[in-house]
Protein backbone atom coordinates (compact mmCIF):
# COMPACT_ATOMS: atom_id res chain seq x y z
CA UNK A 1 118.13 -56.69 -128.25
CA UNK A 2 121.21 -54.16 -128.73
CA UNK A 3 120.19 -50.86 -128.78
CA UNK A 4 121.87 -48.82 -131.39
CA UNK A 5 123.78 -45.08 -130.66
CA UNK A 6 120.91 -43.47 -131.76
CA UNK A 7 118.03 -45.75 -130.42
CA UNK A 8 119.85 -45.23 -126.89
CA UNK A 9 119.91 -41.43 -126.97
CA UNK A 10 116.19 -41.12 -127.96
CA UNK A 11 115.35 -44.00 -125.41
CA UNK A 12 117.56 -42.43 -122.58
CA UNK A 13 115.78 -38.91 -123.34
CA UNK A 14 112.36 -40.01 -123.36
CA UNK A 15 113.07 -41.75 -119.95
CA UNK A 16 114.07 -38.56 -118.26
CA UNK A 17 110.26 -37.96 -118.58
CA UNK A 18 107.47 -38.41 -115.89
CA UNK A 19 105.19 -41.00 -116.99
CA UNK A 20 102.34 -38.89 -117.89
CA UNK A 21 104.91 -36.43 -120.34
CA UNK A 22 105.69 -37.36 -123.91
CA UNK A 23 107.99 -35.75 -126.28
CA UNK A 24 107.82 -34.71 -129.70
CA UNK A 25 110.55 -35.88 -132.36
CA UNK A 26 111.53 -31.86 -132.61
CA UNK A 27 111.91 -32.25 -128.63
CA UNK A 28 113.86 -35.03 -128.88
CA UNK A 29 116.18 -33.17 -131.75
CA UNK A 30 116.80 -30.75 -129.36
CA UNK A 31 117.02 -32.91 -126.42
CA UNK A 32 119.40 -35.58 -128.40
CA UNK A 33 121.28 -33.16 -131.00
CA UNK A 34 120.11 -35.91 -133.74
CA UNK A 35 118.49 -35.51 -136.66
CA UNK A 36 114.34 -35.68 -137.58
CA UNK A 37 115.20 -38.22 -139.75
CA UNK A 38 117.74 -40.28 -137.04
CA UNK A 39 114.87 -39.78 -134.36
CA UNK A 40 112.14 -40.67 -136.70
CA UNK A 41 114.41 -44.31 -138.04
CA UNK A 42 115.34 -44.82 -133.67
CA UNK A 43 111.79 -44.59 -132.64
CA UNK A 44 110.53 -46.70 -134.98
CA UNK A 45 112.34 -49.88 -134.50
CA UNK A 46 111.68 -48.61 -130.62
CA UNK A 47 107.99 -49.07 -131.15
CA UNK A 48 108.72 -51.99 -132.92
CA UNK A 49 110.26 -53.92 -129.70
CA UNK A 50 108.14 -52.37 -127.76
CA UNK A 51 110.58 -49.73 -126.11
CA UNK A 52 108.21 -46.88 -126.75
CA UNK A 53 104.99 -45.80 -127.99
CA UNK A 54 103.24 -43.26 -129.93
CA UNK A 55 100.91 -41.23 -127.32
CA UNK A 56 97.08 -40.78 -128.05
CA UNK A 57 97.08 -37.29 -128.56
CA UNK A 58 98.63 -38.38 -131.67
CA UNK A 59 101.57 -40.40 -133.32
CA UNK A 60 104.09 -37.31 -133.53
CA UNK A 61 104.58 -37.68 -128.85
CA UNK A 62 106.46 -40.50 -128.04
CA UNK A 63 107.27 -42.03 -124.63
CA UNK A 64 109.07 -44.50 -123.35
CA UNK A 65 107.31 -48.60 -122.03
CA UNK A 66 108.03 -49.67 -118.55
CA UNK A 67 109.85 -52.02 -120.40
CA UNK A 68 111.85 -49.30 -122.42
CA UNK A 69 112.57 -47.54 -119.01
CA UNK A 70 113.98 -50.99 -117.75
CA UNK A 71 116.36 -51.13 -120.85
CA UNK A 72 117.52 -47.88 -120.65
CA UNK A 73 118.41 -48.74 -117.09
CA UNK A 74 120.83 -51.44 -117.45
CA UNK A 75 124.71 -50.67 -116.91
CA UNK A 76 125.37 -51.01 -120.69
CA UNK A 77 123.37 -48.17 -121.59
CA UNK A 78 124.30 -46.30 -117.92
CA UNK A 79 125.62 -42.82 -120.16
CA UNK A 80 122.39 -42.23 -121.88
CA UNK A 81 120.09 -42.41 -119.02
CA UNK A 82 118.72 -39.29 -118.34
CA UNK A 83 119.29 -38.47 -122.18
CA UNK A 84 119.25 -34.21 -121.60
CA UNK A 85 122.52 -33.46 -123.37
């Protein structure tokens, strides 16, 4: 699966994260320099392929899969790794 612009910033900022951290989408906003709306539309179709996942302590955390970290790895997505902008 192609990762759109957007899908790859959120992706490559959530896998900056330890794996016991999760970020919230006004996190990511800030993280990113998307918009709510972007981040919200980008996490969604994450969770959908099973990228990332809503965090227990409720849906608004997100974090990246082991296989979302393995995606975000790969050369073609090399610049958003690391995501902090």
């Amino acid at each position: 699966m192609a990762l759109t612009e957007h899908e790859a910033k959120v992706l490559g900022a959530l896998s900056c994260l330890d794996v016991a951290s999760a970020l919230s989408v006004r996190e990511l906003g800030r993280c990113t320099g998307l918009t709510e709306s972007s981040i919200r539309k980008a996490l969604m179709r994450l969770s959908r392929s099973g990228l990332a996942l809503g965090t227990v302590q409720g849906p608004s955390r997100w974090r990246p899969t082991r296989r979302g970290r393995l995606a975000i790895a790969l050369p073609s997505y090399r610049e958003y790794a690391g995501g902090r902008r």
